[in-house]
C-alpha atoms as a PDB file:
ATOM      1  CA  UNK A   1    -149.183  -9.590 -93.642  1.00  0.00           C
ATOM      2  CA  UNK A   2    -146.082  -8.802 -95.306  1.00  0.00           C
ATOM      3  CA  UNK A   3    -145.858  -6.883 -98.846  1.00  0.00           C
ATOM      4  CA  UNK A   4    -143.211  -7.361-101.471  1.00  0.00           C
ATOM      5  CA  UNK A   5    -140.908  -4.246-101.780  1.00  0.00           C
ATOM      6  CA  UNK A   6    -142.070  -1.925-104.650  1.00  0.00           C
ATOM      7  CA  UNK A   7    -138.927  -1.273-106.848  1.00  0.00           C
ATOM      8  CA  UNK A   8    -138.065   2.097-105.636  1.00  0.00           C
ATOM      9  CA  UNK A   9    -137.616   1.019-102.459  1.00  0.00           C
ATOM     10  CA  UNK A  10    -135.658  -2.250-103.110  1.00  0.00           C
ATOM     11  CA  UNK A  11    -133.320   0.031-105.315  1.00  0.00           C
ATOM     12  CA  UNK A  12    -132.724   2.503-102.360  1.00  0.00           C
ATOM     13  CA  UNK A  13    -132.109  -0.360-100.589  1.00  0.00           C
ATOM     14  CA  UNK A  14    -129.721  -2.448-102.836  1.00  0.00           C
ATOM     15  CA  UNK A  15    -127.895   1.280-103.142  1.00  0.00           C
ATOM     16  CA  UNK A  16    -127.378   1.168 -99.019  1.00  0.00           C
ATOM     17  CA  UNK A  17    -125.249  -2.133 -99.339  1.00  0.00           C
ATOM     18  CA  UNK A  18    -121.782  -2.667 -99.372  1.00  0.00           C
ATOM     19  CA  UNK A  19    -120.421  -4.069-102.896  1.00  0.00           C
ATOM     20  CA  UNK A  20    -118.956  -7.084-101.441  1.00  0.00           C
ATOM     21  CA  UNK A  21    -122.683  -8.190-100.075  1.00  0.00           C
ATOM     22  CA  UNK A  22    -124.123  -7.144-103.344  1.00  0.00           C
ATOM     23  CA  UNK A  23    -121.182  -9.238-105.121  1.00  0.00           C
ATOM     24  CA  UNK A  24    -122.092 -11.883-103.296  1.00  0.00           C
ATOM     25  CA  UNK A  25    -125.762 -11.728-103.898  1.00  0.00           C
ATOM     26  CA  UNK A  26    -125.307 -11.528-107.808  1.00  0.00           C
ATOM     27  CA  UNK A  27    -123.265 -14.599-107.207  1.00  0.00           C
ATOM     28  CA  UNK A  28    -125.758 -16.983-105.457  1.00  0.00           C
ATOM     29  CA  UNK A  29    -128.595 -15.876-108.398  1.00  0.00           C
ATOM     30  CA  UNK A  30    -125.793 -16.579-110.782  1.00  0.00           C
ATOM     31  CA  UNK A  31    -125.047 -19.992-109.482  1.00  0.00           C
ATOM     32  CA  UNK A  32    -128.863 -20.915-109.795  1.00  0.00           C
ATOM     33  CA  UNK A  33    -129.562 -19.257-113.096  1.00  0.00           C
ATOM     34  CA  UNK A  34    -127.141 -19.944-116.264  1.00  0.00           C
ATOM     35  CA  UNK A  35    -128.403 -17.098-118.249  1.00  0.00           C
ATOM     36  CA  UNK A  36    -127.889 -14.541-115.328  1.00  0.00           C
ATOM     37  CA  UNK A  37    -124.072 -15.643-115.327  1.00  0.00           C
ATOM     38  CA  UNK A  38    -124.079 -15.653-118.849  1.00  0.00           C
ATOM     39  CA  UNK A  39    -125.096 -11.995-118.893  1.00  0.00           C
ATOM     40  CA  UNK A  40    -123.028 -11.040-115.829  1.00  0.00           C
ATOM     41  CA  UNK A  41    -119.697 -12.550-117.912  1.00  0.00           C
ATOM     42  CA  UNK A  42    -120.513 -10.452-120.757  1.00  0.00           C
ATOM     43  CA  UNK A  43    -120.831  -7.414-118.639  1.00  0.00           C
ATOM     44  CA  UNK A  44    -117.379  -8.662-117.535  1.00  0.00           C
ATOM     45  CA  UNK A  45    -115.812  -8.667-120.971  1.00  0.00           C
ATOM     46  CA  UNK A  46    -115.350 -11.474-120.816  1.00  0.00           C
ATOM     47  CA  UNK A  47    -114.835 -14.038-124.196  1.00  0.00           C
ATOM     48  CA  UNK A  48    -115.960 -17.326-122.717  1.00  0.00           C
ATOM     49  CA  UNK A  49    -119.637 -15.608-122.239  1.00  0.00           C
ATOM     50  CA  UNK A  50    -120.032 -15.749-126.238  1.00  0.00           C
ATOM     51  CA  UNK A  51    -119.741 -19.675-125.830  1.00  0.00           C
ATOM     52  CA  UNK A  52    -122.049 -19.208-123.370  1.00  0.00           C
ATOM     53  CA  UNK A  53    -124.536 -17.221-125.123  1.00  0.00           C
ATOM     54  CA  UNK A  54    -124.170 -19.801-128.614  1.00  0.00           C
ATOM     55  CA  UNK A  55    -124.887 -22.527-126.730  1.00  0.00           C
ATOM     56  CA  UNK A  56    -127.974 -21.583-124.987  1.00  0.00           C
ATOM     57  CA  UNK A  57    -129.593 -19.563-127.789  1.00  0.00           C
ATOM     58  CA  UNK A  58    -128.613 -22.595-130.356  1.00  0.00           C
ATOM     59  CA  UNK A  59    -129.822 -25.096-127.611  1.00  0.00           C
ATOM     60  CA  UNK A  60    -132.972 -23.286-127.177  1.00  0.00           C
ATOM     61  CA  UNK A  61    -133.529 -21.775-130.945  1.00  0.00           C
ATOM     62  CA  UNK A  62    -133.395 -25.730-132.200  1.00  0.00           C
ATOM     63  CA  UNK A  63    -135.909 -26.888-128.982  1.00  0.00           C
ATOM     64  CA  UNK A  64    -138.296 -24.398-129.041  1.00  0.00           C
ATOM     65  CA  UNK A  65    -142.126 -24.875-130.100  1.00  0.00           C
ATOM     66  CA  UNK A  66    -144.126 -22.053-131.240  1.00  0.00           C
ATOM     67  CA  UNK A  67    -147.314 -21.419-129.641  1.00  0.00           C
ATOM     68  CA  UNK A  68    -150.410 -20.464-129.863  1.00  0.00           C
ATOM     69  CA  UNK A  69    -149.688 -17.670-126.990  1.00  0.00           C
ATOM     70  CA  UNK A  70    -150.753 -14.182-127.504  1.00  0.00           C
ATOM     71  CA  UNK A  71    -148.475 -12.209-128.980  1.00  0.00           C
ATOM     72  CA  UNK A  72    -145.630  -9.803-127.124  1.00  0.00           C
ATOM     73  CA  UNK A  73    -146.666 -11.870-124.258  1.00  0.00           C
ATOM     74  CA  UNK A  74    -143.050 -11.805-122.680  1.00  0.00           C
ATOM     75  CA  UNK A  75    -143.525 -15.409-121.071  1.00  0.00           C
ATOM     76  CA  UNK A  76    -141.415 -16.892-124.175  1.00  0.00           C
ATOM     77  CA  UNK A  77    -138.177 -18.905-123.133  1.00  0.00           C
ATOM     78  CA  UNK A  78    -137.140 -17.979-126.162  1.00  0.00           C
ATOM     79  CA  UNK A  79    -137.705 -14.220-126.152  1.00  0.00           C
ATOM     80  CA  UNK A  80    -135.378 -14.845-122.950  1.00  0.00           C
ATOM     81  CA  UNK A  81    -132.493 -15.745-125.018  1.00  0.00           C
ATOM     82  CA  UNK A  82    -132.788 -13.243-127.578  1.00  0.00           C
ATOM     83  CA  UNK A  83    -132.591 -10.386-124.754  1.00  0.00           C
ATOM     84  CA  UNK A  84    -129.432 -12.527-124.040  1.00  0.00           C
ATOM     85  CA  UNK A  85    -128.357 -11.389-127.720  1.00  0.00           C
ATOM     86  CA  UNK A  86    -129.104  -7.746-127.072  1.00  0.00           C
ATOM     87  CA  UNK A  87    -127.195  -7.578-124.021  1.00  0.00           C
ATOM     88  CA  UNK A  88    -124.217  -9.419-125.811  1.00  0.00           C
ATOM     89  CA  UNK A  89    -124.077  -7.192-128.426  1.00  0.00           C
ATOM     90  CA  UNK A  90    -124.306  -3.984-125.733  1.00  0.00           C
ATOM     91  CA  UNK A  91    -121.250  -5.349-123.327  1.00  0.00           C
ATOM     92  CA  UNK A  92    -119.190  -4.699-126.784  1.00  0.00           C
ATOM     93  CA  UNK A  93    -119.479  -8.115-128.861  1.00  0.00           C
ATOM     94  CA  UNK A  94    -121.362  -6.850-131.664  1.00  0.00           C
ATOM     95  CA  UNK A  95    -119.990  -8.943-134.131  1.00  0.00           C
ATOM     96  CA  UNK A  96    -120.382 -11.619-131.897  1.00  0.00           C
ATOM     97  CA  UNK A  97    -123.785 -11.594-131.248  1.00  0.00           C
ATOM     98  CA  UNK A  98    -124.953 -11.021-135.303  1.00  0.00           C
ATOM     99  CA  UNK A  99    -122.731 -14.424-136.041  1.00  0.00           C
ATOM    100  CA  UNK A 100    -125.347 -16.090-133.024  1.00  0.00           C
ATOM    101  CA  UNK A 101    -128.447 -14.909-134.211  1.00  0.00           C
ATOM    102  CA  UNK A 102    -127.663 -15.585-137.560  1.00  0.00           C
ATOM    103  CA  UNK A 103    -126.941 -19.885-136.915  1.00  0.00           C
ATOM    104  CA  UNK A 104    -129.928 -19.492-134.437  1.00  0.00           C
ATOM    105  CA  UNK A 105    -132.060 -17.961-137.589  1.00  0.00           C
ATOM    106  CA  UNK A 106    -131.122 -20.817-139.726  1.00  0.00           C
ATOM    107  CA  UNK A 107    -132.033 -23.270-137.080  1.00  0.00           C
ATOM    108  CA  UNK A 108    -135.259 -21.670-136.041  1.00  0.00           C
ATOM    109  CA  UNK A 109    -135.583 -21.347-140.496  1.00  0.00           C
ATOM    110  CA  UNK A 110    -135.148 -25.507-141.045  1.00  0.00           C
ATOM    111  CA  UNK A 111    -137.025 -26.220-137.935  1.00  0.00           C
ATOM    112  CA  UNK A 112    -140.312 -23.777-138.534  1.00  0.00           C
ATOM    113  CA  UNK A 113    -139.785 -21.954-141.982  1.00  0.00           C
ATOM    114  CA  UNK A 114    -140.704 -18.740-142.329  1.00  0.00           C
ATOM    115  CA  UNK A 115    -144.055 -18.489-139.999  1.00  0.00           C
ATOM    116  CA  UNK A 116    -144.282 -15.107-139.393  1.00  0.00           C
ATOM    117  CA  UNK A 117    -143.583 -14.905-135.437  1.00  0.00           C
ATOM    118  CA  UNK A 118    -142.362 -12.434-133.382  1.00  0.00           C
ATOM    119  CA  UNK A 119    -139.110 -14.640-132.276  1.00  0.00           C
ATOM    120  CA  UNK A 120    -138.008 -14.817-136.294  1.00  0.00           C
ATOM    121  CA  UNK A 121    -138.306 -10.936-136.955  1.00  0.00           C
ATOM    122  CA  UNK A 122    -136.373 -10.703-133.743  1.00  0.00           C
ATOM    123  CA  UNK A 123    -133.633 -13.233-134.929  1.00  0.00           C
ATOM    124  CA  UNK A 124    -133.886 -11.376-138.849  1.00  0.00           C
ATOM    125  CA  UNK A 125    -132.908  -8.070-137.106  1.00  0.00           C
ATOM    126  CA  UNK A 126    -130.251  -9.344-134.740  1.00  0.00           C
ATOM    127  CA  UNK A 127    -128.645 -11.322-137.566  1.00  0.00           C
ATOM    128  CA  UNK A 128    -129.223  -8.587-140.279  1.00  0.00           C
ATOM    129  CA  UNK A 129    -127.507  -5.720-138.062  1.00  0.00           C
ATOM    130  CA  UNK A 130    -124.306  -7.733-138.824  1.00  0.00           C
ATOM    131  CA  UNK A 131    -124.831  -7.716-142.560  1.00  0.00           C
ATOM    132  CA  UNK A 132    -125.636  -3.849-142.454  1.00  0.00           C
ATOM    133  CA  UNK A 133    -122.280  -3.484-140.669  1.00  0.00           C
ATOM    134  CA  UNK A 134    -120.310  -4.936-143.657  1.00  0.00           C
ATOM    135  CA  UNK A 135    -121.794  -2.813-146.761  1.00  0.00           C
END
């Protein structure tokens, strides 16, 4: 019986590779996951992945059902593409990213009102960094 790799020893691993194989590996989890290449664009400077980000955190803000799922349970779709905000805002598109979460707030605001969940404070805080910037 076989046993997954524990993460120290996938990292040592992954570390042993040569960049092109590791390139190539991003690439092929890229191609099958949007919000990977999303990410890995951003970490690229790259503008187009703040079109990228709007659209799938708009897209997903205005589809999105809250549940009756215990809280901080990390299973969210949504809490998915709010990471997607923080990691916008750390590859150096601050601005950026407070602009997204602040249509994606009044979205989430028309579609739910103010309810109280965990996915709104996170949205208040991404969009209110933005407005803390300007005073």
């Amino acid at each position: 019986m076989t046993t997954p790799l524990d993460d120290a020893a996938l990292t040592a691993f992954l570390e042993r590779q040569e960049s092109a194989w590791l390139a190539e590996q991003l690439m092929l989890v890229a191609d099958e996951d949007p919000i990977t290449r999303i990410r890995l664009t951003a970490a690229a400077g790259s503008e187009s992945a703040v079109d990228g980000v709007r659209a799938v955190v708009l897209a997903g803000v205005a589809d999105h059902v809250p549940q009756e799922s215990p809280e901080g349970s990390g299973d969210d779709a949504l809490h998915r593409l709010l990471d997607l905000l923080d990691d916008l805002a750390d590859y150096g598109f601050e601005d950026d990213s407070a602009d997204i979460a602040d249509e994606a707030r009044e979205i989430y605001l028309s579609r739910h009102g103010e309810d109280g969940g965990e996915c709104l404070a996170r949205l208040h805080v991404l969009a209110d960094d933005e407005d803390d910037d300007e005073e």
